[in-house]
Protein backbone atom coordinates (compact mmCIF):
# COMPACT_ATOMS: atom_id res chain seq x y z
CA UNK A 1 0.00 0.00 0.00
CA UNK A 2 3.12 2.39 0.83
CA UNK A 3 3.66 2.78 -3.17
CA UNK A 4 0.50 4.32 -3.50
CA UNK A 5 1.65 7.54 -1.32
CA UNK A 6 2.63 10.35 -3.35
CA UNK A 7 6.58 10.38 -2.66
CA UNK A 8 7.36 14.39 -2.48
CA UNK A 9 4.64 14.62 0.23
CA UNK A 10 4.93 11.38 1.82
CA UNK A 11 8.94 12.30 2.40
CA UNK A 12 7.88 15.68 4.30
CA UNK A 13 5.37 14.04 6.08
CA UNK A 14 7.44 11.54 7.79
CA UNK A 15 9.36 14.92 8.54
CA UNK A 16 7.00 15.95 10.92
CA UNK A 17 7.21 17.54 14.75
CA UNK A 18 5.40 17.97 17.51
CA UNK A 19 5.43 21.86 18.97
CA UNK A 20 4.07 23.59 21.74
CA UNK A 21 1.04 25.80 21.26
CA UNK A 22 1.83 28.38 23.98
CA UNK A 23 5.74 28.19 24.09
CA UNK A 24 6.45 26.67 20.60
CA UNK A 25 9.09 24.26 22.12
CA UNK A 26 9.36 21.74 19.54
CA UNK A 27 9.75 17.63 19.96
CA UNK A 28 10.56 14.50 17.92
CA UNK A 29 8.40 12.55 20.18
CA UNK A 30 5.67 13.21 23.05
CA UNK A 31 5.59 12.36 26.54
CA UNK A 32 2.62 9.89 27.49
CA UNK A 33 0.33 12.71 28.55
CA UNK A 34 1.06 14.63 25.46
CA UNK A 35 2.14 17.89 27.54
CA UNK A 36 4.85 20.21 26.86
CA UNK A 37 7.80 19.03 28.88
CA UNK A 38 8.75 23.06 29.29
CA UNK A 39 5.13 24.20 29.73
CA UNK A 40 2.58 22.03 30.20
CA UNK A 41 0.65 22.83 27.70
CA UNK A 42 -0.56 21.15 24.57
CA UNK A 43 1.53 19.58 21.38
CA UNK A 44 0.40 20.16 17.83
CA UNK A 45 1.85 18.05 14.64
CA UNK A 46 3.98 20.10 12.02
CA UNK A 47 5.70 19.98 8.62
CA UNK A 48 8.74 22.43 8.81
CA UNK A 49 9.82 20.75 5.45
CA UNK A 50 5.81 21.39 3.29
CA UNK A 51 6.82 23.41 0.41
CA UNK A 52 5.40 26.66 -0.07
CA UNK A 53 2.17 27.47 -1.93
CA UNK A 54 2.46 26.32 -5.67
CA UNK A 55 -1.13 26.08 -7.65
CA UNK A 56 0.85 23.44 -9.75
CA UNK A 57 1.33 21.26 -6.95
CA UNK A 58 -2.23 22.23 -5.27
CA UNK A 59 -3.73 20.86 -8.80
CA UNK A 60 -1.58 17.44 -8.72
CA UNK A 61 -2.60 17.10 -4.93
CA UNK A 62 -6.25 17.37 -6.11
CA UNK A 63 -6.24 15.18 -8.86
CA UNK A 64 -4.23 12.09 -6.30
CA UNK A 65 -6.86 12.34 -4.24
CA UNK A 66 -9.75 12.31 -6.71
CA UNK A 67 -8.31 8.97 -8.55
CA UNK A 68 -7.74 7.56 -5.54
CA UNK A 69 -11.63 7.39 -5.14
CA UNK A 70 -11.83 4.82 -7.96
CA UNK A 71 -9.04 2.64 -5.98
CA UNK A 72 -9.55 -0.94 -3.73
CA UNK A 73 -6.47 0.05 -1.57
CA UNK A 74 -7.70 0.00 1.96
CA UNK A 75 -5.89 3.07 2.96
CA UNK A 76 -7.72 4.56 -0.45
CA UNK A 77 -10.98 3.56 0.36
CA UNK A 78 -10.46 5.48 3.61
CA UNK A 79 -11.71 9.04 3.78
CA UNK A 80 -8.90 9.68 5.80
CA UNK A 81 -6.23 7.79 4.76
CA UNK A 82 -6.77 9.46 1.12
CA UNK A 83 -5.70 12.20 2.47
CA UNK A 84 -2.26 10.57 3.80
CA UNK A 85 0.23 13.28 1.78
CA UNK A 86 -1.14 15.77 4.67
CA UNK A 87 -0.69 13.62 7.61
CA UNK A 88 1.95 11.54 8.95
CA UNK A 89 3.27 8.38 7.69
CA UNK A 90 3.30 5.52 8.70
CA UNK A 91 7.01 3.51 8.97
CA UNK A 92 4.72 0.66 8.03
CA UNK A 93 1.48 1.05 6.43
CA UNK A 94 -0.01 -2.30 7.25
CA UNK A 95 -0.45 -0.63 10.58
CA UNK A 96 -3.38 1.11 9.33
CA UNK A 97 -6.69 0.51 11.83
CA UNK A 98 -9.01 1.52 9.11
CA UNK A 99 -12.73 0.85 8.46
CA UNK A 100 -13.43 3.40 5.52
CA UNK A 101 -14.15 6.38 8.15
CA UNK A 102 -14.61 9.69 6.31
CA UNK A 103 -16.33 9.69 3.14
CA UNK A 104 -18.97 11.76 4.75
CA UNK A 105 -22.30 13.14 3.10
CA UNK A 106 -23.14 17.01 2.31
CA UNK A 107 -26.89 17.64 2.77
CA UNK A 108 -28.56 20.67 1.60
CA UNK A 109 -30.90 21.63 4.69
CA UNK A 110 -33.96 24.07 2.76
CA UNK A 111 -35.96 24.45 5.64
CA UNK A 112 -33.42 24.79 7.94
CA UNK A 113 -32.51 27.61 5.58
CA UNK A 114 -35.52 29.42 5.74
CA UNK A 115 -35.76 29.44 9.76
CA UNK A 116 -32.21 29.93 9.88
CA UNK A 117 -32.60 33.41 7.37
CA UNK A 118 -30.22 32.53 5.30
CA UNK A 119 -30.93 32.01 0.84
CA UNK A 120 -28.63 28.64 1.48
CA UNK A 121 -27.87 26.08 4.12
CA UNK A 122 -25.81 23.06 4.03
CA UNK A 123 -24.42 20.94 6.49
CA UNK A 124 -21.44 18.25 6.27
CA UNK A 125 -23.01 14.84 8.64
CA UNK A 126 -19.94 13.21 10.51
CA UNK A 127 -22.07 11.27 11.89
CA UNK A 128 -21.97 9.13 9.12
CA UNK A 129 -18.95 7.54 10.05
CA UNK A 130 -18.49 4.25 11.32
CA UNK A 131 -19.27 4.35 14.81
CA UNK A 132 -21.76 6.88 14.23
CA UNK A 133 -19.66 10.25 15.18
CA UNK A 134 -16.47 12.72 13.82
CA UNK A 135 -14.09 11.03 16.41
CA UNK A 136 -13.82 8.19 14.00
CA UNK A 137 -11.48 10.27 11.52
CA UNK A 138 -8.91 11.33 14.07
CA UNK A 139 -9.34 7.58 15.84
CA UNK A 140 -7.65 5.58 13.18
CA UNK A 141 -4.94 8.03 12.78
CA UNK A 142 -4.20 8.34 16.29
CA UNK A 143 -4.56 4.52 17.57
CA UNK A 144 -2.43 3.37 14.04
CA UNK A 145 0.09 5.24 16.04
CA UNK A 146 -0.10 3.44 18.98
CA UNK A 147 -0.44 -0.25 17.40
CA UNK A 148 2.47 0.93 15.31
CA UNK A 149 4.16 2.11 18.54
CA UNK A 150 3.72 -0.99 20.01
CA UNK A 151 1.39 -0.78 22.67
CA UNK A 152 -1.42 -3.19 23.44
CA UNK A 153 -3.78 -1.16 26.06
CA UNK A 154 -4.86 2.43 24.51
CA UNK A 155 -7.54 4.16 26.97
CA UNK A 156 -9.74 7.75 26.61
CA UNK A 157 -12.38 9.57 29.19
CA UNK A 158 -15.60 10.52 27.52
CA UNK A 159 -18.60 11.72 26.94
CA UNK A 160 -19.72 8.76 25.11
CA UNK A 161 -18.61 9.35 21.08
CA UNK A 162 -14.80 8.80 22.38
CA UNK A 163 -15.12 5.89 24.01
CA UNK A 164 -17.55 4.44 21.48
CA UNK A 165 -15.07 4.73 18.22
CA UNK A 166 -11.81 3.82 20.42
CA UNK A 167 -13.43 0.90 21.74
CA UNK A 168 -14.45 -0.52 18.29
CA UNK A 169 -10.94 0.51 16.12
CA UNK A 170 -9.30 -1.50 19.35
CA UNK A 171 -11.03 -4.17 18.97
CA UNK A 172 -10.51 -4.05 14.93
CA UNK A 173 -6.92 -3.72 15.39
CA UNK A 174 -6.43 -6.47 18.27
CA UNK A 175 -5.98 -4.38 20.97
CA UNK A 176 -7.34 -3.65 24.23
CA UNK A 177 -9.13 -0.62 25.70
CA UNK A 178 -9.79 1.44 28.86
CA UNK A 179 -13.10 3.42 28.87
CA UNK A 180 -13.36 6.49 31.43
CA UNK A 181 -16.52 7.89 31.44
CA UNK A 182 -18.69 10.34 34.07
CA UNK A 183 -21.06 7.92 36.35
CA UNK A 184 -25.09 8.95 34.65
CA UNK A 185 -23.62 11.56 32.15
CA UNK A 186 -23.73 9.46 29.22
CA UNK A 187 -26.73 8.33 26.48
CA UNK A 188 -27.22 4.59 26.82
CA UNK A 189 -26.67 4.56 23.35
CA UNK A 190 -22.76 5.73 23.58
CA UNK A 191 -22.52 3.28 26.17
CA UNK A 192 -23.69 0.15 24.57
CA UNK A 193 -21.50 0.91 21.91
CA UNK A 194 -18.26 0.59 24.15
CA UNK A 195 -19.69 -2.25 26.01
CA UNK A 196 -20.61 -4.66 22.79
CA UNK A 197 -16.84 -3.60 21.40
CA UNK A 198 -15.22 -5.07 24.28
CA UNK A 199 -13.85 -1.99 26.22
CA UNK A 200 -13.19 -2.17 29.88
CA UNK A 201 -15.68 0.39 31.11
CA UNK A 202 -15.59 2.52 34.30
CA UNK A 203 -17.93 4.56 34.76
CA UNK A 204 -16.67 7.31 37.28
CA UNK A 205 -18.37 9.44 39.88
CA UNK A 206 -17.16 12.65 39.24
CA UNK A 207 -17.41 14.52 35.38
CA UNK A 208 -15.68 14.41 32.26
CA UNK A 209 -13.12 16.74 32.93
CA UNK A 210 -12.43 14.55 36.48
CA UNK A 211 -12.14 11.56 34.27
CA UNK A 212 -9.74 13.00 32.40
CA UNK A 213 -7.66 13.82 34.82
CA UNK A 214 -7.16 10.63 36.47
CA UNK A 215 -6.87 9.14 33.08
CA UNK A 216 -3.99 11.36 33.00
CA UNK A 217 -2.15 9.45 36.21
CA UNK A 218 -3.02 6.25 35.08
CA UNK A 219 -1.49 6.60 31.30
CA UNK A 220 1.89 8.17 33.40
CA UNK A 221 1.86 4.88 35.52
CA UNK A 222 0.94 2.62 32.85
CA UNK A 223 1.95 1.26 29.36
CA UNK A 224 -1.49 2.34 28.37
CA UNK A 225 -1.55 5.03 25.24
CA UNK A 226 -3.83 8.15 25.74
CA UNK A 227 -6.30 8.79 22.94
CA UNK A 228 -8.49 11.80 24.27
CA UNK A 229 -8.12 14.97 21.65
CA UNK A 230 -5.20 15.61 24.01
CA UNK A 231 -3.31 13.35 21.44
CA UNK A 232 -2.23 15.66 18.44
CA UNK A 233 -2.74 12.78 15.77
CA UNK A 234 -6.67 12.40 16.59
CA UNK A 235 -6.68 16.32 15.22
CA UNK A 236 -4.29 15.39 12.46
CA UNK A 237 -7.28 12.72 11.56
CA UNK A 238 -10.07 15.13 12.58
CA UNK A 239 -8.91 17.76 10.52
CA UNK A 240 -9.57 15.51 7.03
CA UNK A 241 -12.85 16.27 7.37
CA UNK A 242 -12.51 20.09 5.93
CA UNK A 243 -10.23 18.55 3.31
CA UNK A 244 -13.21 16.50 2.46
CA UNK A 245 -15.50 19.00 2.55
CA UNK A 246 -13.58 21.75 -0.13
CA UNK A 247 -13.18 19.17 -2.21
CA UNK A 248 -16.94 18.06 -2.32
CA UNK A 249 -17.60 21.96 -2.89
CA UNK A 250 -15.13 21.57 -5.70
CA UNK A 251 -12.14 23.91 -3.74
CA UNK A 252 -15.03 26.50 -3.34
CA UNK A 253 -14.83 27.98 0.04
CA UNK A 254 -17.81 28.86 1.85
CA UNK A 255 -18.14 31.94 3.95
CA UNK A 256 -18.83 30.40 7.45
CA UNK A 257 -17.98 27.05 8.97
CA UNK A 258 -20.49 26.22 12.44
CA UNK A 259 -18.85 23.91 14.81
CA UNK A 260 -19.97 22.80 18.11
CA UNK A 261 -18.09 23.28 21.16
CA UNK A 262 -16.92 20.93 23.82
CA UNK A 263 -13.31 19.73 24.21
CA UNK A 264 -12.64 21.75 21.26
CA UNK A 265 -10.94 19.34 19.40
CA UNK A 266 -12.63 19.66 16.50
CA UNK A 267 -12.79 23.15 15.81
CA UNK A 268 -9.17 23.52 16.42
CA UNK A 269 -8.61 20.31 13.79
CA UNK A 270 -10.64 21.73 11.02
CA UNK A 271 -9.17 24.74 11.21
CA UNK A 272 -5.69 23.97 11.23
CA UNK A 273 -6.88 22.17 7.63
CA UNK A 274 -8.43 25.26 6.73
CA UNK A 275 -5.09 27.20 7.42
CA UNK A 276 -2.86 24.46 6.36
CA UNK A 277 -4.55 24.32 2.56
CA UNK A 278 -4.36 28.05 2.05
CA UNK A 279 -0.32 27.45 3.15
CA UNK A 280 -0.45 25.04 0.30
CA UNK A 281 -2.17 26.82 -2.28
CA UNK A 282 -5.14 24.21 -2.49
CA UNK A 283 -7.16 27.23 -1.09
CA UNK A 284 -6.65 30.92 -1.84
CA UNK A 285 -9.27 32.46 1.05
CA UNK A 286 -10.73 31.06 4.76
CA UNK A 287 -13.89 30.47 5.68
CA UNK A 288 -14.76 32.13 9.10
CA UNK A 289 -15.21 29.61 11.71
CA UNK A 290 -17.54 30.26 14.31
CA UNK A 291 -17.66 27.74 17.73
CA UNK A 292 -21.26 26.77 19.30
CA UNK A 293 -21.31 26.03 23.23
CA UNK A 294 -24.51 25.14 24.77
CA UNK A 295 -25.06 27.80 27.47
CA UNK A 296 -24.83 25.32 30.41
CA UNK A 297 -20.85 24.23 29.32
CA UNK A 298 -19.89 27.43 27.43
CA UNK A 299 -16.47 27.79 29.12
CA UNK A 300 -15.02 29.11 25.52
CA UNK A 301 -18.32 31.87 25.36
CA UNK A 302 -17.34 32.85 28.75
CA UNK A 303 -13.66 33.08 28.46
CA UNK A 304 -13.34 35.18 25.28
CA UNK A 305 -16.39 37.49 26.77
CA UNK A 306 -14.81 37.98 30.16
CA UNK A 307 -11.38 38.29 29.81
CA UNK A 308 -10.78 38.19 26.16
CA UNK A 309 -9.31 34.98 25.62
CA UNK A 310 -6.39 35.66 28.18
CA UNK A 311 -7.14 33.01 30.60
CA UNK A 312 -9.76 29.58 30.65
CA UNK A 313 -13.00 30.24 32.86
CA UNK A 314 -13.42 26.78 33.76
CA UNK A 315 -17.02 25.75 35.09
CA UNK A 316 -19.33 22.84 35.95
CA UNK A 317 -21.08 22.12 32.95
CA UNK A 318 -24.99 21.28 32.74
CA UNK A 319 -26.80 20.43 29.53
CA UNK A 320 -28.67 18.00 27.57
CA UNK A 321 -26.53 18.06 24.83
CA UNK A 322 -24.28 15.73 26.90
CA UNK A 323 -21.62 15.35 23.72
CA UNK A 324 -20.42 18.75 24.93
CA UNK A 325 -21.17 18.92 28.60
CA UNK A 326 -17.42 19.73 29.16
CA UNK A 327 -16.23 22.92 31.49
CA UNK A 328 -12.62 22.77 31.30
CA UNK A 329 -11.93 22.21 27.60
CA UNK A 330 -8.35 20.90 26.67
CA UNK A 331 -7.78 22.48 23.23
CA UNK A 332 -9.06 25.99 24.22
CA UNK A 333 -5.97 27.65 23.05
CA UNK A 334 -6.31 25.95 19.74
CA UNK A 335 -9.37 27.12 19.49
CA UNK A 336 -8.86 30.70 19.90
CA UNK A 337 -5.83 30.33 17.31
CA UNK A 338 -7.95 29.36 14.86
CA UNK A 339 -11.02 31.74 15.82
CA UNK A 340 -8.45 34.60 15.58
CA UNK A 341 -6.54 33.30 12.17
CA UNK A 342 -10.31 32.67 10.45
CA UNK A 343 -12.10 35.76 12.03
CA UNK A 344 -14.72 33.65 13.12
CA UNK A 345 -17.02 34.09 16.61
CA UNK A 346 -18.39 32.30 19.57
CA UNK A 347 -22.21 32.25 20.32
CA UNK A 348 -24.06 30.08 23.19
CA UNK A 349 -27.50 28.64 22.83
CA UNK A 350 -30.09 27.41 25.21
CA UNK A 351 -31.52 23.98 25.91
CA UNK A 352 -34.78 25.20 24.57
CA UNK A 353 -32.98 26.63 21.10
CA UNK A 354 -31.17 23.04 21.13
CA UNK A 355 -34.32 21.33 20.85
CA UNK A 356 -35.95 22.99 18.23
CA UNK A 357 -32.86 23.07 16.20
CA UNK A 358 -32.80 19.53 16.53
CA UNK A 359 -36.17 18.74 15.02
CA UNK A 360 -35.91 21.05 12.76
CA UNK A 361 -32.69 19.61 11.49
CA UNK A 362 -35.18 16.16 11.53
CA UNK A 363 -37.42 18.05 9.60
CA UNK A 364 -35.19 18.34 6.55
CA UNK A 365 -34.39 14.56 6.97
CA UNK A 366 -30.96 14.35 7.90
CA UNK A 367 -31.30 13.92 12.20
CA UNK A 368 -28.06 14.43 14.19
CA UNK A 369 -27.71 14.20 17.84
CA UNK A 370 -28.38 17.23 20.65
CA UNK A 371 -24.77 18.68 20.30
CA UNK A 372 -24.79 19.41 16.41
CA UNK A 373 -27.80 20.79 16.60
CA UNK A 374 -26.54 23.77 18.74
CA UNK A 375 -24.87 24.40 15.17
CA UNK A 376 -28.47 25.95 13.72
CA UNK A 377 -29.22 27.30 16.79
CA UNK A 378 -26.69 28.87 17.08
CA UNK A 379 -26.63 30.29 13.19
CA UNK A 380 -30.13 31.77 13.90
CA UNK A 381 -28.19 34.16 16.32
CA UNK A 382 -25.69 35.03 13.83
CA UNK A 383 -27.80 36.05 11.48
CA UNK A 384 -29.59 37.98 14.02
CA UNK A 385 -26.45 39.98 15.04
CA UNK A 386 -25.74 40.42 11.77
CA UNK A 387 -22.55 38.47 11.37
CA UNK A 388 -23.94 35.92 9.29
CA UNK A 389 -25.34 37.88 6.12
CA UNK A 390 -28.62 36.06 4.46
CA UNK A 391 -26.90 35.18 0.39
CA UNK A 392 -23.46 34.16 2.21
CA UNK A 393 -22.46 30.69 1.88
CA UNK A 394 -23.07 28.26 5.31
CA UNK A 395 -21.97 25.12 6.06
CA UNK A 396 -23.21 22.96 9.40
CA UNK A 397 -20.56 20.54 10.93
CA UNK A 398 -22.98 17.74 12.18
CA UNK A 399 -20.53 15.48 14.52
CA UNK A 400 -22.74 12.85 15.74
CA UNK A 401 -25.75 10.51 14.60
CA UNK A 402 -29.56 10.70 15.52
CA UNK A 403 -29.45 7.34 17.29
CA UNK A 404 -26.11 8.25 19.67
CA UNK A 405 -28.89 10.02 21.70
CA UNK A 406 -32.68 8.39 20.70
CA UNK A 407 -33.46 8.96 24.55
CA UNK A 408 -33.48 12.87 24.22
CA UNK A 409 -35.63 12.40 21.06
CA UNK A 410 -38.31 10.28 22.84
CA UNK A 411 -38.68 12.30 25.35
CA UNK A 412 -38.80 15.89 23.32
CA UNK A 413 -41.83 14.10 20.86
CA UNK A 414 -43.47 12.66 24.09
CA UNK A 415 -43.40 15.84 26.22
CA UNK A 416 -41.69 14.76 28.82
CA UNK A 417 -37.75 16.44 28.23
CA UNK A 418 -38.11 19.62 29.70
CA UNK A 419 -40.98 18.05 32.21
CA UNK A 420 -39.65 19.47 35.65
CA UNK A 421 -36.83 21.90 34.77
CA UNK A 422 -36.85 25.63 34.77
CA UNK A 423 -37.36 25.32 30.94
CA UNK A 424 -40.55 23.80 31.47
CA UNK A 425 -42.28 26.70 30.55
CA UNK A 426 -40.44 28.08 27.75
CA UNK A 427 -40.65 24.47 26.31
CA UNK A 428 -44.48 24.80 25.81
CA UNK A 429 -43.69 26.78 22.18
CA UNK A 430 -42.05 23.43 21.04
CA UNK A 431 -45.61 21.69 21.00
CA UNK A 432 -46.27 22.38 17.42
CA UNK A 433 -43.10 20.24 16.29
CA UNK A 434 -43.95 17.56 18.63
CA UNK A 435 -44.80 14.28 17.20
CA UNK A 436 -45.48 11.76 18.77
CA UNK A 437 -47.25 8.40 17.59
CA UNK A 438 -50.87 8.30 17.48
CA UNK A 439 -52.17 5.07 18.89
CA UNK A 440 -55.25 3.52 17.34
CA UNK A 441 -57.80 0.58 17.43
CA UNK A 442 -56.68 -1.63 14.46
CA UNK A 443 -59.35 -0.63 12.00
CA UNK A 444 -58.88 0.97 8.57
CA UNK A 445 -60.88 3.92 9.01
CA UNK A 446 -59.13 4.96 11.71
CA UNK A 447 -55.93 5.11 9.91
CA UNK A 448 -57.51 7.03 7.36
CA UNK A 449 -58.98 9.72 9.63
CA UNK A 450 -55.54 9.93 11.46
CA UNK A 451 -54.18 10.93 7.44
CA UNK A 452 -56.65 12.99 6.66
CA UNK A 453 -56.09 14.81 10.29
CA UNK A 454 -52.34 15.05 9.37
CA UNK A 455 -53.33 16.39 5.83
CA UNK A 456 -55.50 19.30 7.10
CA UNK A 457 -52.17 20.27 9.36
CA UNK A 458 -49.88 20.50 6.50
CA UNK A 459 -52.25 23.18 4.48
């Protein structure tokens, strides 16, 4: 598979380093927390050897990657692994943990559009991958690394989508895994995952960010290999996702890229893409990317509106959205980078918002779980303040599936979500989108009332 790697690339790539986002220390190799041994802080993967911007070379880069499409190479087949001349390589391909991850669909959301204000609305769905969430795209980049590396134990905290996608690429590539995850903060749905893939599960009584943190002592005691968003090559994965998506708009770049906001992983990977192809030429302009925190676990919100970014206002997060209930995100300095280098913004959203977004997202067909749907939500306000203009070009990051969460969507069409909360009354303008099944004697004419009923409702 090795030959199929563009060599001028491929050599640069195996070139790469690991540097320090606040003190830009740089490393061959990372400790087992990923920290900056000066520091403390975070590591980020880099190519001091990537030529400079040449269109030529932008239009070959294209053209590998489009043939590549029409290959049966494993590592081709991957929507990842495609990608390979922007990521690091492998000393021996057959390392790969691969099950096609990436290849994700771009839906064009109309009605979304029209609440939303704006003439055009799509929305890239990550949670078509594998496991049924984005972490899939960093997860076999990041735990090739660690089978290649040797280790047999890799181990993450979560929120559910984490432990879900490590626990199945571990068991794909014959090794074992460690779940962390915050004792009745986590859909059923995540959770089965992780159990039917074989992960040893402990479920913790304290929150994410507490699981993380003790994750942290165990991987420094431990042969075990940390694969939380911590790791730089889960964002070297992650960030193939905004390759994916310029190429699908044929190297047109939209205006504004919507993100959720938890651990901040993601935003930070698909913008160092974003910055990364305009070093390359492949781009000539970036999108603004704009972060979405539920306003229970907005730590990023609050940081950049309190203090300007100088320092992280870390909190104890509460939401429904429980993807991104997280109050002391790891990669907020990442973030900020790339807020500052795109010009994008920051904008919270309530449970209530969440909701609506999310059926409304339903409504176009496509579903997602709570924490995209802050995405929408969140747009609506954008356009409201004005930074979001009406004919610019929008594009929805959806990171995890419909059925990660089908709890929350039972109870919203039942009536029962917001059923003894201080939303409770706010909640009472989501009736209309509310729909839950009609139960009815077995008899014909009965159905056919029930149609006729739902007929008069759509006029």
């Amino acid at each position: 598979m090795a030959e199929t790697v563009d060599a001028t690339i491929a050599a640069t790539s195996r070139g790469c380093k690991l540097r320090c986002v606040a003190c830009a220390s740089e490393f061959e190799r990372a400790e087992q927390d990923f920290r900056c041994l000066r520091c403390g802080e975070l590591l980020e993967v880099f190519y001091p050897s990537w030529p400079k911007a040449d269109p030529k070379r932008a239009r070959e880069l294209q053209t590998i990657w489009l043939d590549r499409r029409k290959s049966f190479s494993v590592l081709d087949q991957s929507g990842v692994w495609r990608f390979r001349d922007l990521l690091p390589a492998m000393q021996d391909w057959r390392n790969v943990i691969t099950m096609r991850e990436g290849n994700t669909p771009v839906f064009e959301l109309p009605r979304c559009a029209k609440s939303a204000g704006v003439h055009r609305l799509i929305a890239k769905h990550q949670g078509m991958n594998p496991t049924g969430s984005f972490k899939d795209t960093g997860m076999t980049l990041a735990i090739s690394v660690a089978r290649e590396e040797k280790y047999r134990w890799v181990a993450c905290a979560s929120t559910g989508n984490t432990s879900a996608s490590m626990a199945a690429y571990a068991a794909q590539g014959g090794l074992r895994s460690l779940v962390l995850i915050p004792e009745g903060k986590i859909s059923w749905g995540k959770l089965s995952q992780a159990l039917d893939y074989g992960a040893l599960t402990c479920q913790l009584r304290t929150d994410f960010d507490g699981c993380l943190r003790l994750l942290r002592e165990v991987v420094k005691r431990l042969p075990v290999y940390l694969l939380n968003s911590v790791n730089p090559y889960r964002l070297e994965g992650q960030k193939t996702a905004a390759i994916e998506l310029l190429e699908q708009l044929e190297w047109n770049v939209p205006d504004h890229i919507i993100v959720p906001g938890g651990n901040l992983g993601n935003s930070s990977a698909l913008g160092k893409a974003l910055l990364e192809m305009r070093e390359l030429g492949l781009i000539s302009r970036l999108p603004k990317l704009s972060v979405i925190q539920a306003e229970g676990a907005n730590p990023l919100v609050r940081t950049i509106r309190e203090n300007g970014g100088k320092s992280l206002v870390t909190m104890e997060p509460h939401t429904m959205a429980t993807a991104i209930q997280i109050g002391n995100p790891a990669s907020w300095r990442k973030a900020l980078h790339v807020l500052d280098a795109t010009g994008g913004t920051v904008e919270q959203v309530t449970e209530v918002e969440i909701a609506l977004a999310k059926t409304e997202i339903g409504s176009d067909g496509i579903g997602c779980e709570p924490a995209s749907a802050v995405t929408l939500a969140g747009l609506k306000k954008l356009v409201h303040s004005g930074f979001v203009a009406p004919e610019e070009s929008v594009v929805l990051i959806l990171t995890g599936n419909l059925l990660k969460d089908p709890e929350y969507t039972l109870k919203f069409h039942r009536g029962e979500l917001f059923a003894g909360t201080r939303d409770e009354g706010e909640a009472k303008s989501l009736a209309s989108h509310r729909r839950e099944p009609v139960v009815l004697d077995a008899d014909a004419d009965a159905v056919v009332r029930a149609l006729e009923e739902a007929e008069k409702r759509t006029v």
